[in-house]
N, C-alpha and C. Protein backbone atom coordinates (compact mmCIF):
# COMPACT_ATOMS: atom_id res chain seq x y z
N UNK A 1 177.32 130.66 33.89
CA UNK A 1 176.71 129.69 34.77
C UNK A 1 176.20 130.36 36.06
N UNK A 2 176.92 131.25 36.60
CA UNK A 2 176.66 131.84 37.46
C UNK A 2 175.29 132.69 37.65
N UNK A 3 175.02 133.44 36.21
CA UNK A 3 174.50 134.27 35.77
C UNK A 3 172.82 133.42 36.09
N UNK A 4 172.97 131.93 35.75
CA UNK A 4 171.73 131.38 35.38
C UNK A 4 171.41 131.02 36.92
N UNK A 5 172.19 130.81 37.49
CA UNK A 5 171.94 130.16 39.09
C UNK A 5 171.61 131.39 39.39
N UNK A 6 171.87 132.40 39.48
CA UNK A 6 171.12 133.88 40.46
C UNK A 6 169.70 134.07 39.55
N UNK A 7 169.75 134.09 38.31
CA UNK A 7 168.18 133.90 37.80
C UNK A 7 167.56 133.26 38.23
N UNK A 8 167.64 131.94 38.41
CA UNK A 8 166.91 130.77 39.17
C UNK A 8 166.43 131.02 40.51
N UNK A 9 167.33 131.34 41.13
CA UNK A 9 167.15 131.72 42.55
C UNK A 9 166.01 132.76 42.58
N UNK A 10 166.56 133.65 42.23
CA UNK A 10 165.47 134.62 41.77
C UNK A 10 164.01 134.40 41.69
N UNK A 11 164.46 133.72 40.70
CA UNK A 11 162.95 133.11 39.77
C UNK A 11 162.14 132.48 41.50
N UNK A 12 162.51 131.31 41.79
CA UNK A 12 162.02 130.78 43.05
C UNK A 12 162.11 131.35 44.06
N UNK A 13 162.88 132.65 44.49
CA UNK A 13 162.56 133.81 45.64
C UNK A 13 161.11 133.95 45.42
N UNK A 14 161.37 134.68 44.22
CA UNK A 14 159.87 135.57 43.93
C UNK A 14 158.74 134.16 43.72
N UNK A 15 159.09 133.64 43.38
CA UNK A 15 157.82 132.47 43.31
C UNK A 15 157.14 132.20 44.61
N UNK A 16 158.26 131.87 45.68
CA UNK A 16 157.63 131.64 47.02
C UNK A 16 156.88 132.84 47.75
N UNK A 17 157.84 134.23 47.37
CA UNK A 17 156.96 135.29 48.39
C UNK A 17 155.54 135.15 47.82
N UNK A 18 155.30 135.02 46.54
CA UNK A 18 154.11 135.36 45.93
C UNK A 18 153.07 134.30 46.48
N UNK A 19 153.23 132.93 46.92
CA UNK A 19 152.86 132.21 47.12
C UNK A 19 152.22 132.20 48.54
N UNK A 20 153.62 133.15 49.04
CA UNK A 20 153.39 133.23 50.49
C UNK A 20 152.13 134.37 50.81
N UNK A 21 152.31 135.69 50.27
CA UNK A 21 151.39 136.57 49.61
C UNK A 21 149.72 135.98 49.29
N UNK A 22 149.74 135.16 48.56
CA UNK A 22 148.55 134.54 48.26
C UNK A 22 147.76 133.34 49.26
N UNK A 23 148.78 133.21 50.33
CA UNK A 23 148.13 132.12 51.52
C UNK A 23 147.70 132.95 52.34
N UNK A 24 148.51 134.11 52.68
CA UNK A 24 148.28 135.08 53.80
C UNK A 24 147.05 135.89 53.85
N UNK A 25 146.66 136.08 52.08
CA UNK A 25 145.80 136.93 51.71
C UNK A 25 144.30 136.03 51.99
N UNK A 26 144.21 134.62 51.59
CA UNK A 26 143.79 133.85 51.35
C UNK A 26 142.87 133.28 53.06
N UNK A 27 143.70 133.30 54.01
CA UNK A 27 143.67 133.35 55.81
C UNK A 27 143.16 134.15 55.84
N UNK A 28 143.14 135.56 55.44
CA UNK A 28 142.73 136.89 56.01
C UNK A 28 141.47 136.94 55.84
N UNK A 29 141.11 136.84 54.48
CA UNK A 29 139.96 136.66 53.74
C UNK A 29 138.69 135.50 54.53
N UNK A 30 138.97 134.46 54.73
CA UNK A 30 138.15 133.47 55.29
C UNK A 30 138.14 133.78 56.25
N UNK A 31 139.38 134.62 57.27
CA UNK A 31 139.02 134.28 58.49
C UNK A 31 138.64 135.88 59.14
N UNK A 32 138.35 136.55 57.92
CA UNK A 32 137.40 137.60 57.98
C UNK A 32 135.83 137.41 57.83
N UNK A 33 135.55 136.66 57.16
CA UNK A 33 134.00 136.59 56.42
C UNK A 33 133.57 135.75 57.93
N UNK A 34 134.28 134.95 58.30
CA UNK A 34 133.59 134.31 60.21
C UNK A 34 133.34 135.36 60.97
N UNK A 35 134.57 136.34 61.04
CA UNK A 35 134.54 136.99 62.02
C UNK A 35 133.48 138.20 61.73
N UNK A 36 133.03 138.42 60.55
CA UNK A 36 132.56 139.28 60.05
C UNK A 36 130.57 139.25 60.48
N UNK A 37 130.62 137.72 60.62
CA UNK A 37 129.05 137.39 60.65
C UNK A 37 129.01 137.87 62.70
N UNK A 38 129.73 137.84 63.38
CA UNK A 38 129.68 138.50 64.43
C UNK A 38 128.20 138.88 65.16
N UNK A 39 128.12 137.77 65.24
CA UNK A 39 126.74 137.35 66.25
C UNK A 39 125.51 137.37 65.49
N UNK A 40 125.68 137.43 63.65
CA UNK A 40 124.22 137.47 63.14
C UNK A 40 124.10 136.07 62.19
N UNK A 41 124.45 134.80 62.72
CA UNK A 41 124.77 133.38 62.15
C UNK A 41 122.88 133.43 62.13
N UNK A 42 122.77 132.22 61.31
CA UNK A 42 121.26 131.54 61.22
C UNK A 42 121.09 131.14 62.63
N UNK A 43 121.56 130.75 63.46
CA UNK A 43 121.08 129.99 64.80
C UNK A 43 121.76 130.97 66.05
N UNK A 44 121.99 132.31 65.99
CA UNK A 44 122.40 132.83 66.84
C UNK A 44 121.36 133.28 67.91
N UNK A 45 121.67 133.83 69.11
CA UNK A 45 119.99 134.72 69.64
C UNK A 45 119.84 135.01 68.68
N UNK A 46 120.50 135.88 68.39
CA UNK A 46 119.55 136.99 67.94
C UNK A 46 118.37 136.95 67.06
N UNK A 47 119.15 136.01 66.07
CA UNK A 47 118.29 135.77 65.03
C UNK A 47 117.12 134.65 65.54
N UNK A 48 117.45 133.94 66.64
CA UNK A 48 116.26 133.06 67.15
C UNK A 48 114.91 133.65 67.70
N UNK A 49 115.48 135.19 67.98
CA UNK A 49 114.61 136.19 68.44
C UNK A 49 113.21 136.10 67.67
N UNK A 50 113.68 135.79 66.10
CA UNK A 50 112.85 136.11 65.04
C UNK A 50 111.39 135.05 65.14
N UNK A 51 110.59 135.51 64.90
CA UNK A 51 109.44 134.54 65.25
C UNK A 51 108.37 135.20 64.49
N UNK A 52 108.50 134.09 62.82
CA UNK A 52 107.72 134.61 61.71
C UNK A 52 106.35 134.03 61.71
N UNK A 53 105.55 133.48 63.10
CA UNK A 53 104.64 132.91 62.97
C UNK A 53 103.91 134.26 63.41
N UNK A 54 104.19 135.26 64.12
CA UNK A 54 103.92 136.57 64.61
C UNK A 54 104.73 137.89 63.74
N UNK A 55 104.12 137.95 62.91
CA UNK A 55 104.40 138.44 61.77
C UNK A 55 103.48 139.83 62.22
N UNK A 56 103.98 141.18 61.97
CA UNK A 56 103.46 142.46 62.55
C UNK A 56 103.48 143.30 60.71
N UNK A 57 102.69 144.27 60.80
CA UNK A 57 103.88 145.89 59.89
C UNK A 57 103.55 146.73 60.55
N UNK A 58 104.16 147.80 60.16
CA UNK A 58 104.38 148.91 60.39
C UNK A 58 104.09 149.99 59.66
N UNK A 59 103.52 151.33 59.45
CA UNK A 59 103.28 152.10 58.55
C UNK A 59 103.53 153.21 58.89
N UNK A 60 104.71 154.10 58.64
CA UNK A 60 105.21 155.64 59.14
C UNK A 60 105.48 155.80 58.63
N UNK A 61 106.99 156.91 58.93
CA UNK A 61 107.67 157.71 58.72
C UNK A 61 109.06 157.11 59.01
N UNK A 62 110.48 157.70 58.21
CA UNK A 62 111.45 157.37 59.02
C UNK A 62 111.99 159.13 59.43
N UNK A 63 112.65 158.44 61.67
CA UNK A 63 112.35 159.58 61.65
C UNK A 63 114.22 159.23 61.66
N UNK A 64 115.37 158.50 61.68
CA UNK A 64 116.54 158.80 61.53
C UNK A 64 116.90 157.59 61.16
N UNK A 65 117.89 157.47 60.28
CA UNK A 65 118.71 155.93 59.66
C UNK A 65 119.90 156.14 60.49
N UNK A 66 120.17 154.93 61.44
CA UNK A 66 121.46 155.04 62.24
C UNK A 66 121.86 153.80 62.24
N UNK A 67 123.18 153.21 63.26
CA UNK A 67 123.87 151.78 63.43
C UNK A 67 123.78 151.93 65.10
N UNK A 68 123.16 150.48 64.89
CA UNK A 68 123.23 149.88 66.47
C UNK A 68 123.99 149.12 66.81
N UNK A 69 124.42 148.46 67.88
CA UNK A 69 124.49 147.45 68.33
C UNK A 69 123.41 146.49 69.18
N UNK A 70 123.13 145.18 68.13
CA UNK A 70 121.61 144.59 68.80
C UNK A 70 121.79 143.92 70.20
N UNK A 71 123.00 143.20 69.97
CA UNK A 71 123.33 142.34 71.30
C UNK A 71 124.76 142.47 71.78
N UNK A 72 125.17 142.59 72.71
CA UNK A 72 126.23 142.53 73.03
C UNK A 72 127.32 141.31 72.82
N UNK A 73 128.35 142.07 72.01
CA UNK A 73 129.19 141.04 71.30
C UNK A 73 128.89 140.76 70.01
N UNK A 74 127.94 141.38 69.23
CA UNK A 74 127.51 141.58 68.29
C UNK A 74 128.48 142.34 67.06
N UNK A 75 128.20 142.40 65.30
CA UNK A 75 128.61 143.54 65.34
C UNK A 75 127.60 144.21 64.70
N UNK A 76 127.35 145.32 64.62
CA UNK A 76 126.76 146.85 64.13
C UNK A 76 125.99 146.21 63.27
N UNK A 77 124.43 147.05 63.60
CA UNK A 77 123.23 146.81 62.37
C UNK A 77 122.62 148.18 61.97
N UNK A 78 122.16 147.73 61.00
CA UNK A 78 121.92 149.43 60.25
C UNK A 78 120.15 149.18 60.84
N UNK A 79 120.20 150.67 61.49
CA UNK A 79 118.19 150.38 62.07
C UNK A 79 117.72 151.61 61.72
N UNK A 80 116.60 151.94 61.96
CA UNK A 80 115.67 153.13 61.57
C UNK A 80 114.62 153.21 63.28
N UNK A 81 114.81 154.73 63.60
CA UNK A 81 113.88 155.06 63.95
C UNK A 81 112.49 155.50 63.03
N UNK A 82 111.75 154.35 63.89
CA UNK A 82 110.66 154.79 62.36
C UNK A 82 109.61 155.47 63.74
N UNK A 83 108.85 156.17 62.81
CA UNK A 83 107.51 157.06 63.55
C UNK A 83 106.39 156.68 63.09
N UNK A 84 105.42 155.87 63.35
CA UNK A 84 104.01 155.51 62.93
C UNK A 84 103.28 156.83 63.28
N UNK A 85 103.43 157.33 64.66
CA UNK A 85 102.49 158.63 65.11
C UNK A 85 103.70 159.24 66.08
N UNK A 86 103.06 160.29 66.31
CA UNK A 86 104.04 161.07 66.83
C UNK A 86 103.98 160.92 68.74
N UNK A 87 103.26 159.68 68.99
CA UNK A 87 103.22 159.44 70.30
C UNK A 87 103.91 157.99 70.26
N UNK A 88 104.33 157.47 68.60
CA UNK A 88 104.48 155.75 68.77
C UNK A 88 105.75 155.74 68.06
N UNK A 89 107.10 156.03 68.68
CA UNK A 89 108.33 155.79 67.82
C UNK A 89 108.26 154.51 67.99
N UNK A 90 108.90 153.80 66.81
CA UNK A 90 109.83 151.92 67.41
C UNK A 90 111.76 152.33 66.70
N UNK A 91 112.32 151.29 67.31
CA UNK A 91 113.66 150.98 66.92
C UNK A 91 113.48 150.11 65.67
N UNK A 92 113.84 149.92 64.23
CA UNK A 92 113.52 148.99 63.70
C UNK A 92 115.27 148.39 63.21
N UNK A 93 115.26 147.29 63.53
CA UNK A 93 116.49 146.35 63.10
C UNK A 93 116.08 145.77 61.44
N UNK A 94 117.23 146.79 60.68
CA UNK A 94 117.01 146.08 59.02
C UNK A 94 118.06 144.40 59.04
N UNK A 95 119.10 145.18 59.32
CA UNK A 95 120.16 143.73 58.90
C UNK A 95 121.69 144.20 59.36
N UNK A 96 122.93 143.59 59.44
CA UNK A 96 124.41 143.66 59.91
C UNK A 96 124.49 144.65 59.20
N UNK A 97 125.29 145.54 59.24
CA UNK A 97 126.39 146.83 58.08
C UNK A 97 126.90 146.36 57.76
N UNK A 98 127.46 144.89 57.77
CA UNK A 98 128.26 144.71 56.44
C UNK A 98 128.00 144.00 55.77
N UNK A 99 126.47 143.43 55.43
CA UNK A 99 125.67 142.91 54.43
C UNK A 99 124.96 144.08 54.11
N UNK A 100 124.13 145.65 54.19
CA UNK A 100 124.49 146.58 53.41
C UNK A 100 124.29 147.54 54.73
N UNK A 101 125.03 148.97 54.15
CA UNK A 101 125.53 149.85 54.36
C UNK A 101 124.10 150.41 54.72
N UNK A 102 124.10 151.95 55.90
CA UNK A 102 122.76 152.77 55.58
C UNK A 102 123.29 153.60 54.84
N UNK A 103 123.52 153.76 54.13
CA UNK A 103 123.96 154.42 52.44
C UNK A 103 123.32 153.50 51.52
N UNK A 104 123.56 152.11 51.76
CA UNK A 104 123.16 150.99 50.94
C UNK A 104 121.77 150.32 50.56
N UNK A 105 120.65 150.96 51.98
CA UNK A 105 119.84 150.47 51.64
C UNK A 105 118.51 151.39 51.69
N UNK A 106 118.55 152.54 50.61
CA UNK A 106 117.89 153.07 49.42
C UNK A 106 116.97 154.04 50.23
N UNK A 107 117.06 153.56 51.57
CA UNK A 107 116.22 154.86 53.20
C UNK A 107 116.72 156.06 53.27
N UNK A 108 115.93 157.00 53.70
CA UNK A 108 116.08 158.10 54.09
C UNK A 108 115.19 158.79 54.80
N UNK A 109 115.86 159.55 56.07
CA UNK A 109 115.06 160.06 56.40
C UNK A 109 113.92 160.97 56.03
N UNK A 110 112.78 160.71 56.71
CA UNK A 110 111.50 161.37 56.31
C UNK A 110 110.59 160.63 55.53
N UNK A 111 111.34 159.76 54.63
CA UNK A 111 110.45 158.40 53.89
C UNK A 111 109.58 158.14 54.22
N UNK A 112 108.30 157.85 53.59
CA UNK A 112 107.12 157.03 54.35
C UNK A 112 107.60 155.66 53.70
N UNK A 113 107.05 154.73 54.63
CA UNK A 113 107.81 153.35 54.50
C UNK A 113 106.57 152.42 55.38
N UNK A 114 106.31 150.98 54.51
CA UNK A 114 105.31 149.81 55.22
C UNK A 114 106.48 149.16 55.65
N UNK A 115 106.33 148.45 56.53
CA UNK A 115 107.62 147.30 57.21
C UNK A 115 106.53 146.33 57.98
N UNK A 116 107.89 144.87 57.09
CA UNK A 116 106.83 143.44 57.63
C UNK A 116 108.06 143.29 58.28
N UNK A 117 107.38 142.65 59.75
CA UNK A 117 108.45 141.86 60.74
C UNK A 117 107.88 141.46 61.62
N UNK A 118 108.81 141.04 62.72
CA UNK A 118 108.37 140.29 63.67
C UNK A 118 109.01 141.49 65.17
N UNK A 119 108.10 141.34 66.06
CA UNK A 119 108.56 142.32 67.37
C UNK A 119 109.68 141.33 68.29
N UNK A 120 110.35 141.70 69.00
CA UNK A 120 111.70 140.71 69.79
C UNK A 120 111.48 141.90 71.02
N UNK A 121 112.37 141.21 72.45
CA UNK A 121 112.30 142.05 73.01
C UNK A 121 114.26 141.39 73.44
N UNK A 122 114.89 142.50 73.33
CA UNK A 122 115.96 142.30 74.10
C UNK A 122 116.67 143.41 74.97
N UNK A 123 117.11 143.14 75.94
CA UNK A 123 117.20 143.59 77.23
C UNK A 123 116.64 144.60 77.91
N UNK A 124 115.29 144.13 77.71
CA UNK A 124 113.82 144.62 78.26
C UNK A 124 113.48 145.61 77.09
N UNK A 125 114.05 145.67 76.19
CA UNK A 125 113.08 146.85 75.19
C UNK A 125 112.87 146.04 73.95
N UNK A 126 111.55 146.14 73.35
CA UNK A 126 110.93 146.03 71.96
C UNK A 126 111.71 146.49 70.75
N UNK A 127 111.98 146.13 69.91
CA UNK A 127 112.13 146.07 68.93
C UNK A 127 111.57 145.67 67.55
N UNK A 128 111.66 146.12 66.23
CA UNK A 128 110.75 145.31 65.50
C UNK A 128 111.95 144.96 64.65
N UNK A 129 112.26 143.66 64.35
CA UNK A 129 113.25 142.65 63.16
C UNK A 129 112.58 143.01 61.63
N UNK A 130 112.63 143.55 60.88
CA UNK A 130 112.20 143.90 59.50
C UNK A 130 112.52 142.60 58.40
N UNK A 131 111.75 142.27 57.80
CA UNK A 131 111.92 141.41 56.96
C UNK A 131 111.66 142.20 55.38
N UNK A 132 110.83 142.89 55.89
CA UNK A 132 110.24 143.24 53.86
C UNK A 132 109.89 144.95 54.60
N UNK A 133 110.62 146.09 53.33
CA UNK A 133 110.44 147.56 53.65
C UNK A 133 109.73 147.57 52.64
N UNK A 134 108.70 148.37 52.59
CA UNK A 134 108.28 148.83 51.05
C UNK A 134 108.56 150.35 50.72
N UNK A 135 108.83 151.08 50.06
CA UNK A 135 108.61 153.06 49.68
C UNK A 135 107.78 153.03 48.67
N UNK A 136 106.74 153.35 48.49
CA UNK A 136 105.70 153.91 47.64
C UNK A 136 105.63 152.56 46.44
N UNK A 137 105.66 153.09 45.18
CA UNK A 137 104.98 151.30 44.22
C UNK A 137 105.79 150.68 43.72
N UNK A 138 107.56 151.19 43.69
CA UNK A 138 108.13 150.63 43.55
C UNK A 138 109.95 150.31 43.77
N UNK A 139 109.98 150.33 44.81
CA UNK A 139 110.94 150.46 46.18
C UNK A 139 110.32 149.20 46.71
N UNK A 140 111.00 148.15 47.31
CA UNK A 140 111.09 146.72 48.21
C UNK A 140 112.44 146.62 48.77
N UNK A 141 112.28 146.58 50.03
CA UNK A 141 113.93 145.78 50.56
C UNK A 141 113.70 144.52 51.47
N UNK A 142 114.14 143.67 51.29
CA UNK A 142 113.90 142.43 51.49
C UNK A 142 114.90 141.62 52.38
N UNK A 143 114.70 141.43 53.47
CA UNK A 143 116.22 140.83 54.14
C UNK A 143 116.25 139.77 54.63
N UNK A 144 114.94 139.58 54.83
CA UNK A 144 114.65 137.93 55.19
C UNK A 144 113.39 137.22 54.56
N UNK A 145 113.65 136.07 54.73
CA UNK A 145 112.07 135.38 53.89
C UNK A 145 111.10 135.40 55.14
N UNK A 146 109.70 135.91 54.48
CA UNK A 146 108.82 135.94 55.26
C UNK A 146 108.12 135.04 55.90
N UNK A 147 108.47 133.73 54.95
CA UNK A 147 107.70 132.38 55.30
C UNK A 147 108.08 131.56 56.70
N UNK A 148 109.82 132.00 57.45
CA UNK A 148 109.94 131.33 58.00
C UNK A 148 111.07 132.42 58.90
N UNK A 149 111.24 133.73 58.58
CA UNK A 149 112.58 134.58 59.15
C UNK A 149 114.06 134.45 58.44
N UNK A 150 113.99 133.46 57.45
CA UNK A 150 115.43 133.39 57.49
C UNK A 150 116.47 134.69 57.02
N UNK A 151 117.25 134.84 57.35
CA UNK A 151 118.00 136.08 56.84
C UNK A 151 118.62 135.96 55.91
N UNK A 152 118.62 136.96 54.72
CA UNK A 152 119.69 136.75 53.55
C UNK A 152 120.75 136.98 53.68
N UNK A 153 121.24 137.53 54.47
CA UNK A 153 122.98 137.52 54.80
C UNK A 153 123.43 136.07 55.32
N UNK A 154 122.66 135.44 55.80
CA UNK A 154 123.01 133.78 55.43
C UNK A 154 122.86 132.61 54.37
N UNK A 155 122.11 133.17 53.44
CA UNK A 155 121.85 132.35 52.27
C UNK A 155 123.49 132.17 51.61
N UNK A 156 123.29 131.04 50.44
CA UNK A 156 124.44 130.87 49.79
C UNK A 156 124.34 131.66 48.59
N UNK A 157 125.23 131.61 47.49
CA UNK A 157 124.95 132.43 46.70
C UNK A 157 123.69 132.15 45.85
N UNK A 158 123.31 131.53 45.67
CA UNK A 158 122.67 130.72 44.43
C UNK A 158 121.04 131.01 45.35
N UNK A 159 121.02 130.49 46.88
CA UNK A 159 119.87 130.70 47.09
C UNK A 159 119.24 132.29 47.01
N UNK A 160 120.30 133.26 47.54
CA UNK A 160 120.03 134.62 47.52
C UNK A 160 119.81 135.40 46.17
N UNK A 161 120.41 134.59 45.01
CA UNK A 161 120.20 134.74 43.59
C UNK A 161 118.72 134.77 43.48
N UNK A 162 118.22 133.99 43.74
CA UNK A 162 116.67 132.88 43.42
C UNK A 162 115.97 134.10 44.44
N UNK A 163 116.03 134.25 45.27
CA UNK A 163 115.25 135.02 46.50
C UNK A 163 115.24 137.01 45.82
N UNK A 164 116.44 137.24 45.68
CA UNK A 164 116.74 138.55 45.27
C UNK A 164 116.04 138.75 44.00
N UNK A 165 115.78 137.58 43.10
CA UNK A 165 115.21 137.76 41.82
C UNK A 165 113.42 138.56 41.93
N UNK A 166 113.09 137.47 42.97
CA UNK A 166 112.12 136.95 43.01
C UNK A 166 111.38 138.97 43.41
N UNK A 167 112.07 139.49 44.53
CA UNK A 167 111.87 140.75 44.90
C UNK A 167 110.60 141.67 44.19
């Protein structure tokens, strides 16, 4: 009898840590993916910056793939010094690092590269917001819709499905 009551116990020790395990994991998780969007929400500045009725490109060189910080309080975006001429560098803002990596998104320096976006200016310097990269005939990176700015690191899954297809 004894034998079955310490099994039991047992049994419901381990049932609860696991449970407990799986709430904790569960908190971490959600209340990572908030903290994670870190100043690049659909309605943040930054992204209000975006203004796809003034739609620009760009046609260079890249002259370094690095991580910025766009706004203060922000977190980290993967950008490119790109070189149109060798008298006309810009800063170009692709998207957050942790919607993809500059490992992740297929650049390298020296690339010749077209870029559609929109110009922003924040805290007194220009910038260009990238929506669509192209590399030669068949290379596209795509981070926002062109029709209106929106960013794909805010889409849901299903819309970014439909959008990513479409590429």
């Amino acid at each position: 009898m004894q034998a079955k009551m310490n099994l039991r116990v047992r049994f419901w020790a381990g049932t609860l840590v696991f449970l407990f395990l799986l709430f904790v994991c569960a908190v971490i998780t959600f209340a990572g993916d908030e903290k994670d969007m870190g100043g690049w929400e659909l309605d943040s500045p930054y992204n209000k910056l975006y203004n796809a009725s003034e739609m620009d490109r760009l046609k260079g060189r890249v002259k370094k793939v690095t991580t910025v910080v766009p706004m203060k309080g922000m977190s980290p975006a993967v950008a490119l010094v790109f070189e149109e001429s060798k008298e006309d560098t810009s800063l170009v803002h692709i998207c957050p690092e942790w919607y993809l990596g500059r490992k992740d998104i297929g650049i390298k320096k020296g690339d010749k590269l077209k870029i559609r976006g929109a110009w922003a200016e924040i805290d007194g310097e220009f910038i260009f917001m990238a929506s669509k990269i192209k590399k030669g005939d068949y290379f596209s990176l795509k981070v926002r819709l062109t029709k209106n700015g929106k960013p794909f690191w805010t889409m849901g899954p299903e819309e970014l499905a439909k959008e990513t297809k479409q590429q």
